[in-house]
N, C-alpha and C. Protein backbone atom coordinates (compact mmCIF):
# COMPACT_ATOMS: atom_id res chain seq x y z
N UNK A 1 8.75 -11.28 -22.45
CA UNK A 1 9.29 -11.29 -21.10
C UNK A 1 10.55 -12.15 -21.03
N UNK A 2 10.69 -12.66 -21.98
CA UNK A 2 12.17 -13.72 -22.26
C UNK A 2 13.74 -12.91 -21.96
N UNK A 3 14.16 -13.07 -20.93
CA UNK A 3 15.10 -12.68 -20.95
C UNK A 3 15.40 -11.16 -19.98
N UNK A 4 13.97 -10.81 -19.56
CA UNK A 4 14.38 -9.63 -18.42
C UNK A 4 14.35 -10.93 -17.24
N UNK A 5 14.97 -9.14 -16.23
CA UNK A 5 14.81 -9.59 -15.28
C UNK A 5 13.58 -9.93 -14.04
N UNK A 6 13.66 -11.02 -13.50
CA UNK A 6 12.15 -11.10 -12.83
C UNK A 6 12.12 -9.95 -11.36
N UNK A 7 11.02 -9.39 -11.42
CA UNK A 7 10.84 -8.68 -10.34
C UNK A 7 10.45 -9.16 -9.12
N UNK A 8 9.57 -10.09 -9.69
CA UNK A 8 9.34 -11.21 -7.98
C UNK A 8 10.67 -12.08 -7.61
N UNK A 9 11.31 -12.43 -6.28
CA UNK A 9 12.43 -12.98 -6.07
C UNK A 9 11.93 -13.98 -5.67
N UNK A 10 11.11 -14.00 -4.21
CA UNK A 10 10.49 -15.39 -4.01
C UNK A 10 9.15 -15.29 -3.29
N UNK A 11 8.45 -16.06 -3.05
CA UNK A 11 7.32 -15.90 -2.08
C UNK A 11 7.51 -16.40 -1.31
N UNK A 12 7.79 -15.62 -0.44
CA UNK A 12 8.17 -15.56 1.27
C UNK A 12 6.72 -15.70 2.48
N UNK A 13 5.60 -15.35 2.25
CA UNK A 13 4.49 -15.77 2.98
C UNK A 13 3.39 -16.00 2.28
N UNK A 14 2.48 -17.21 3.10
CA UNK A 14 1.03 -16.95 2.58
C UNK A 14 0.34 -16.55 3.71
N UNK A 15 -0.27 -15.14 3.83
CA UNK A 15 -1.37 -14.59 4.70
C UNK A 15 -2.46 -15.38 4.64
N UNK A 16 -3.08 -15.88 5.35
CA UNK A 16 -4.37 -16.60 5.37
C UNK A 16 -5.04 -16.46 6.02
N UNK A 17 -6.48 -16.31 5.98
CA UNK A 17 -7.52 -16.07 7.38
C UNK A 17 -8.09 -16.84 8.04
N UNK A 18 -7.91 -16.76 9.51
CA UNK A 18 -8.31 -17.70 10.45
C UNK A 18 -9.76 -17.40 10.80
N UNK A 19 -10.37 -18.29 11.64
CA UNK A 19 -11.87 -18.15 12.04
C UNK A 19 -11.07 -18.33 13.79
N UNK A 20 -10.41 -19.06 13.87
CA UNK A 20 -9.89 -19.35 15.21
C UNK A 20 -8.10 -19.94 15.12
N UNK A 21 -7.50 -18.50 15.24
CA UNK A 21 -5.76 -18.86 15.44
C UNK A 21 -5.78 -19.60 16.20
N UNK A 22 -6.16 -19.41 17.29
CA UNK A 22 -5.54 -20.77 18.29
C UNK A 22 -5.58 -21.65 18.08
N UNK A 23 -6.85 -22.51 17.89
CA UNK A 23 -7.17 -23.59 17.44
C UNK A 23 -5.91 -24.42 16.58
N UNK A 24 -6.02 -23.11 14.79
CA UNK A 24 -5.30 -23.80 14.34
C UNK A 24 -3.62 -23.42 14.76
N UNK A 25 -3.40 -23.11 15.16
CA UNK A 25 -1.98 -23.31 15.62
C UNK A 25 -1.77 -24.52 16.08
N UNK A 26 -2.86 -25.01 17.26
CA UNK A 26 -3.04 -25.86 17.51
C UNK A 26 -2.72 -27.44 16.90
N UNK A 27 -3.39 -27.20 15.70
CA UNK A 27 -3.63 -28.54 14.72
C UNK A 27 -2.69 -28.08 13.96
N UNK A 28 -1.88 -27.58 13.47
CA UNK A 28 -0.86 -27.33 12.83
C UNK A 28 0.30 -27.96 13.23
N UNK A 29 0.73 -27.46 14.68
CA UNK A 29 1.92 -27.67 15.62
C UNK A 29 1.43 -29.55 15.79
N UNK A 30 0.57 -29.63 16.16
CA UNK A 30 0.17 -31.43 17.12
C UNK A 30 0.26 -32.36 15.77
N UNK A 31 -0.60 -31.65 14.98
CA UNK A 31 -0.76 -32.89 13.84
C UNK A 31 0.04 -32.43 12.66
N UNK A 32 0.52 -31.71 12.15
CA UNK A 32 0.84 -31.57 11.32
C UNK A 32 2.09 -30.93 11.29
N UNK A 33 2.90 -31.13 12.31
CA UNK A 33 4.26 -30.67 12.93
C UNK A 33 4.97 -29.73 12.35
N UNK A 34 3.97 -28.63 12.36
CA UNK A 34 4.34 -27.52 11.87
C UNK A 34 5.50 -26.66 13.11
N UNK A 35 6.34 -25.69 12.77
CA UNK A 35 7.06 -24.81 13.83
C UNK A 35 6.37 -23.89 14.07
N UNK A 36 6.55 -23.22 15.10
CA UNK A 36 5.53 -22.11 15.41
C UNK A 36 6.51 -20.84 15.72
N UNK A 37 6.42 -19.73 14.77
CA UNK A 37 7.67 -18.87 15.15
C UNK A 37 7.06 -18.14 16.04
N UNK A 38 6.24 -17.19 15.62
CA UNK A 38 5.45 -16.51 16.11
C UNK A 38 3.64 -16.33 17.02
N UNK A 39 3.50 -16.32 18.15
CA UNK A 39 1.61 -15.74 18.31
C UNK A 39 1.55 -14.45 18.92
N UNK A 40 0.97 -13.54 18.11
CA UNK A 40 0.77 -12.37 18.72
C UNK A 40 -0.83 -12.35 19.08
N UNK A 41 -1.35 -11.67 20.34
CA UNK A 41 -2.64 -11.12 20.29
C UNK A 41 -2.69 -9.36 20.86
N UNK A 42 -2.80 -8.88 19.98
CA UNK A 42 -2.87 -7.42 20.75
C UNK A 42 -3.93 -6.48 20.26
N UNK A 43 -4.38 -5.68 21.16
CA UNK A 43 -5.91 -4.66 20.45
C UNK A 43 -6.48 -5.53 20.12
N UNK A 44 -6.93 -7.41 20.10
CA UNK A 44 -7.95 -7.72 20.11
C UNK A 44 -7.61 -8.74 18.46
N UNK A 45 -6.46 -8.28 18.26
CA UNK A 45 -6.03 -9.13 16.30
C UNK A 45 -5.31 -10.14 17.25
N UNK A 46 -5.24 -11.20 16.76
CA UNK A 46 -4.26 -12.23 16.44
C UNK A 46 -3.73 -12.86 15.56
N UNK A 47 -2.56 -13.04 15.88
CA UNK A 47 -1.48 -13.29 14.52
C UNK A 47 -0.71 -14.51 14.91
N UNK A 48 -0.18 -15.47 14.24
CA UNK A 48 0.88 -16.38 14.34
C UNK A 48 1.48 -16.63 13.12
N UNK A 49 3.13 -16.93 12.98
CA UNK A 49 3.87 -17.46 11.96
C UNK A 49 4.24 -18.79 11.92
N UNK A 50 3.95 -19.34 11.22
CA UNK A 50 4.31 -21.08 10.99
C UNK A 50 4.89 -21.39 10.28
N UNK A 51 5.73 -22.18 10.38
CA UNK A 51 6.55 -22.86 9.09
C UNK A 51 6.53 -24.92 9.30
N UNK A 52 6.01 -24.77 7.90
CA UNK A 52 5.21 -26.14 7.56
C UNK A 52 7.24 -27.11 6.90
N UNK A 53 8.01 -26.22 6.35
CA UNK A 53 8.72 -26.34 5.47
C UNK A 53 9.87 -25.54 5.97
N UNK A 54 11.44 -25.92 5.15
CA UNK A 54 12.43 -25.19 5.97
C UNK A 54 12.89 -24.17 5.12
N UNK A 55 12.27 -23.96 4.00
CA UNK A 55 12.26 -22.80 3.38
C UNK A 55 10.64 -22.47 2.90
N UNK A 56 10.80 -21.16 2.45
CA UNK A 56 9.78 -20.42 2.29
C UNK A 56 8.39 -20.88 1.53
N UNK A 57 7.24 -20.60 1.43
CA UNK A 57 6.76 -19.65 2.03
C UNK A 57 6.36 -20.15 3.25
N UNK A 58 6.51 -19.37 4.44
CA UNK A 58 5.79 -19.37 5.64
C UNK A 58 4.00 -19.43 5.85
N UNK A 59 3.75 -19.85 7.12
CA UNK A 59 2.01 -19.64 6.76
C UNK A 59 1.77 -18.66 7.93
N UNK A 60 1.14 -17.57 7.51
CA UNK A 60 0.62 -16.66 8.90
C UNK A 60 -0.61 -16.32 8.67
N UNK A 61 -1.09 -17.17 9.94
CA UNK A 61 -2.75 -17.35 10.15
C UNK A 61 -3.10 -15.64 10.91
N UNK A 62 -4.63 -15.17 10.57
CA UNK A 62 -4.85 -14.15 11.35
C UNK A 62 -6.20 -14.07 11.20
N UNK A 63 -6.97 -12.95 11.97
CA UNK A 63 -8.11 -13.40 12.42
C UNK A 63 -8.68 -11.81 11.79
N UNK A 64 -8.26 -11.10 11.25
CA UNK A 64 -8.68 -9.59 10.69
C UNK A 64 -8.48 -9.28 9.24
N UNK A 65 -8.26 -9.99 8.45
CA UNK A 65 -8.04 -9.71 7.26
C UNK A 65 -9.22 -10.74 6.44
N UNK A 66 -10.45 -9.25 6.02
CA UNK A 66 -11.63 -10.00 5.03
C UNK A 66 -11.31 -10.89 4.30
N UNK A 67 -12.34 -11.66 4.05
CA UNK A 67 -12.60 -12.83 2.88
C UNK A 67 -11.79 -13.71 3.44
N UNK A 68 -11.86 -14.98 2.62
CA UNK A 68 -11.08 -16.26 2.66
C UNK A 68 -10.53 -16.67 2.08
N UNK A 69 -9.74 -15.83 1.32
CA UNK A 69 -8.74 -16.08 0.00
C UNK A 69 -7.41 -15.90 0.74
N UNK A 70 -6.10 -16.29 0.75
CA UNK A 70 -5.23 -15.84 1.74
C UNK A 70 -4.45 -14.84 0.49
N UNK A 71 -3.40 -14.10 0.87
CA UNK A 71 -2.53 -13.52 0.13
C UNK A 71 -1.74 -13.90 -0.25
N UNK A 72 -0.99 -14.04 -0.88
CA UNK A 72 0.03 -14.72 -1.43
C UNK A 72 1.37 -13.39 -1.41
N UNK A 73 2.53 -13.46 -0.44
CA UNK A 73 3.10 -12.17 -0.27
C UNK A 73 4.82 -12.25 -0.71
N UNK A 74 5.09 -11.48 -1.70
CA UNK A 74 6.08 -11.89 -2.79
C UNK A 74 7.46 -11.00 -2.23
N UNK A 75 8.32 -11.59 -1.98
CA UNK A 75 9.14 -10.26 -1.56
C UNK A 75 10.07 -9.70 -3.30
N UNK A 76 10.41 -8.25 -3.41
CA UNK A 76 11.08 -7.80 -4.70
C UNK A 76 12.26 -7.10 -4.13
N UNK A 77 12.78 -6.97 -5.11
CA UNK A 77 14.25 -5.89 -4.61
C UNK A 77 13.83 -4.82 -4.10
N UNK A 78 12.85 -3.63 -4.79
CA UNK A 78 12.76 -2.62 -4.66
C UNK A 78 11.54 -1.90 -4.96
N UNK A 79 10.79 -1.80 -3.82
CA UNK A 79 9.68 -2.18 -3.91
C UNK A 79 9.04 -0.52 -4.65
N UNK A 80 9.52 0.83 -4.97
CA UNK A 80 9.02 1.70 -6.00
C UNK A 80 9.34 0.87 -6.96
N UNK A 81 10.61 0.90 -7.54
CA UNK A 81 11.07 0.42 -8.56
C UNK A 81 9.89 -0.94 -9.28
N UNK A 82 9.90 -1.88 -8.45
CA UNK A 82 8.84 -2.94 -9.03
C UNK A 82 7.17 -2.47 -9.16
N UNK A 83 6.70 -1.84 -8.27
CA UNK A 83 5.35 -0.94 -8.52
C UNK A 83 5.33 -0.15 -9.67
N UNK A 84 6.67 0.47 -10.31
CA UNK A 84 6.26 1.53 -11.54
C UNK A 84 6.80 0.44 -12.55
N UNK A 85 7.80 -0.94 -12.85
CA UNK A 85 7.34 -1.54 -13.69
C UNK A 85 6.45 -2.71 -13.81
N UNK A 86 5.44 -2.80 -12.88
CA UNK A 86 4.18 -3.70 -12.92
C UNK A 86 2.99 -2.37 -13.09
N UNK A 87 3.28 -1.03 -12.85
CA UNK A 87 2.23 -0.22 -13.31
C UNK A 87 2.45 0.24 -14.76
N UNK A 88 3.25 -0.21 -15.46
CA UNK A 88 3.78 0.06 -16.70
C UNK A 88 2.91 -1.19 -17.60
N UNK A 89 2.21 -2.49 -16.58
CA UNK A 89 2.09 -3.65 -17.26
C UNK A 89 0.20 -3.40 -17.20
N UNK A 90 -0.06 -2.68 -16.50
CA UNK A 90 -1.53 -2.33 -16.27
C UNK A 90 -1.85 -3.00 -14.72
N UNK A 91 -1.01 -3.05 -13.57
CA UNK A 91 -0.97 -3.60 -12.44
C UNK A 91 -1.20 -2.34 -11.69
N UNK A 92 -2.85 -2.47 -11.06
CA UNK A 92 -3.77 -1.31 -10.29
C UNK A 92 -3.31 -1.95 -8.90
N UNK A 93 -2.98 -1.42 -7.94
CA UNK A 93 -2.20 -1.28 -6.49
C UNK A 93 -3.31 -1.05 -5.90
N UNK A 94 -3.72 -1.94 -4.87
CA UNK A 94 -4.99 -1.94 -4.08
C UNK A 94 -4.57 -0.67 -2.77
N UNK A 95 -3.55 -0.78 -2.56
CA UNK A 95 -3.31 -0.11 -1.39
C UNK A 95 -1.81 -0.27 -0.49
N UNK A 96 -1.20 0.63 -0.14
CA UNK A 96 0.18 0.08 0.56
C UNK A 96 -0.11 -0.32 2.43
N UNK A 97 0.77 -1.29 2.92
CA UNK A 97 0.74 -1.63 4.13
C UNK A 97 1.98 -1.90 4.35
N UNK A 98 2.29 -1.66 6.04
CA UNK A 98 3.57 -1.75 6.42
C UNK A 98 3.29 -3.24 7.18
N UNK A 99 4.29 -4.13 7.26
CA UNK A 99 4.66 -5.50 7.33
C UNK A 99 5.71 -5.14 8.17
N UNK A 100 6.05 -6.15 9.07
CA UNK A 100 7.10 -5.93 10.27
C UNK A 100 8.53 -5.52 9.56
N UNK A 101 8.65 -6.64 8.05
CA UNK A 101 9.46 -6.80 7.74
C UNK A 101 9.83 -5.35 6.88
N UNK A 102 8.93 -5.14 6.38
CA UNK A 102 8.87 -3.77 5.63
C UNK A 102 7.29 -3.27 4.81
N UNK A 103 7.56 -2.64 3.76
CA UNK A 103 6.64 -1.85 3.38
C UNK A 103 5.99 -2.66 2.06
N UNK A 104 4.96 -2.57 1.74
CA UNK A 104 4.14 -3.81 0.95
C UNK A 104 3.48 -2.86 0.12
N UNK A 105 2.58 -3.02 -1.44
CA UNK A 105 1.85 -3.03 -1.46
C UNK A 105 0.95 -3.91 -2.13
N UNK A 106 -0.72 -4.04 -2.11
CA UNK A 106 -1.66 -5.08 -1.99
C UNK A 106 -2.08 -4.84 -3.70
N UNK A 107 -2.70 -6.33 -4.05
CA UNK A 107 -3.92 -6.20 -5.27
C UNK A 107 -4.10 -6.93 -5.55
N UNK A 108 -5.64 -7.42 -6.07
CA UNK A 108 -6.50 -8.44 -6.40
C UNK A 108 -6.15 -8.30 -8.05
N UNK A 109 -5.81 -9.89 -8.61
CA UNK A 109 -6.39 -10.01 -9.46
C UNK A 109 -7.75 -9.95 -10.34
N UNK A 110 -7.68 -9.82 -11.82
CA UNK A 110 -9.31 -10.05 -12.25
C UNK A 110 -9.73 -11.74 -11.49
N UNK A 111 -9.34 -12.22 -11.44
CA UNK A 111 -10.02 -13.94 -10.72
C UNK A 111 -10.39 -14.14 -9.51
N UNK A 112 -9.48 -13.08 -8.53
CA UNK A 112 -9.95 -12.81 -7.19
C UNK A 112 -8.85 -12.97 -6.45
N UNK A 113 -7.36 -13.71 -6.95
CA UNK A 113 -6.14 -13.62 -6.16
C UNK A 113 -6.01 -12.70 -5.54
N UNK A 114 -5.23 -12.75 -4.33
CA UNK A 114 -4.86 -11.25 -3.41
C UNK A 114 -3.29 -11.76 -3.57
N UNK A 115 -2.35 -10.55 -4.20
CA UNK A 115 -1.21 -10.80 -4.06
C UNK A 115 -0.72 -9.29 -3.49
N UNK A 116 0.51 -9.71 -2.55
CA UNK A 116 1.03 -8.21 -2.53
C UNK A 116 2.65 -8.78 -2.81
N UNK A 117 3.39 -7.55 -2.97
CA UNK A 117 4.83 -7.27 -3.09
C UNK A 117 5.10 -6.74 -1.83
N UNK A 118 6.68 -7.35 -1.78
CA UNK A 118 7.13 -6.10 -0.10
C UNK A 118 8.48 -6.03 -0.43
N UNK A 119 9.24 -4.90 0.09
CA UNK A 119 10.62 -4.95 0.33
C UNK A 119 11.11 -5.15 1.80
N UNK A 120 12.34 -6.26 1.61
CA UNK A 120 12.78 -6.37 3.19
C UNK A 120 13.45 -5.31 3.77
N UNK A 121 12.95 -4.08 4.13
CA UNK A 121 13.84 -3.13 4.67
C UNK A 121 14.24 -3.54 5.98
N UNK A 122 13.10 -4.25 6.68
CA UNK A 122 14.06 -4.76 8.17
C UNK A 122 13.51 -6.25 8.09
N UNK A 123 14.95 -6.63 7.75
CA UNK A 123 14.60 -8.45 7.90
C UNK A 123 14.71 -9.12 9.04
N UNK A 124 15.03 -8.40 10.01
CA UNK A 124 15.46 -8.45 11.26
C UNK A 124 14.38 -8.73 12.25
């Protein structure tokens, strides 16, 4: 691997699962003077974006996404392009999801990591 190029650029979020967003938004923002970009609640999900740090990764707490492992969410240039050479490496794709920012897709490591890839098609 010496000498290509890396397909991950940076890790831009950690997805993590809440038992109670509010709460911790709460203790995030008061004690731990986190920024609060974002709280969404809609159809019953809630979502918030935090930033602990003035660069990346962000923390976005949510209250619908199984288990208690958070994701770890990588942004790449191009997100076919990086799927057919990480499926070239034996990298099984749990599933694709669309992200505000753009289009993702998900997969567990053998250890139990949840990582996904995304491309920023709207960074906006």
């Amino acid at each position: 691997m010496k000498g290509e190029s890396r397909l991950f650029r940076q890790l831009d979020f950690v997805y993590t699962p809440s038992a109670d967003v509010a709460a911790d938004v709460l203790y995030l923002t008061d004690v731990l003077g986190a920024e609060l970009v974002f709280a969404i609640e809609d159809a019953g999900i809630r979502v918030a974006m935090l930033r602990l740090t003035e660069t990346p990764p962000a923390l976005v707490l949510n209250d619908h996404v199984e288990g208690e492992r958070p994701i770890l969410i990588y942004r790449v240039g191009r997100l076919r392009d990086a799927v057919g050479e990480l499926s070239t490496r034996g990298w099984m794709s749990e599933r694709g999801v669309e992200l505000p920012i753009g289009p993702a897709r998900t997969l567990k490591t053998p250890g139990g990591q949840r990582i996904a890839i995304y491309e920023a098609t709207r960074p906006k």
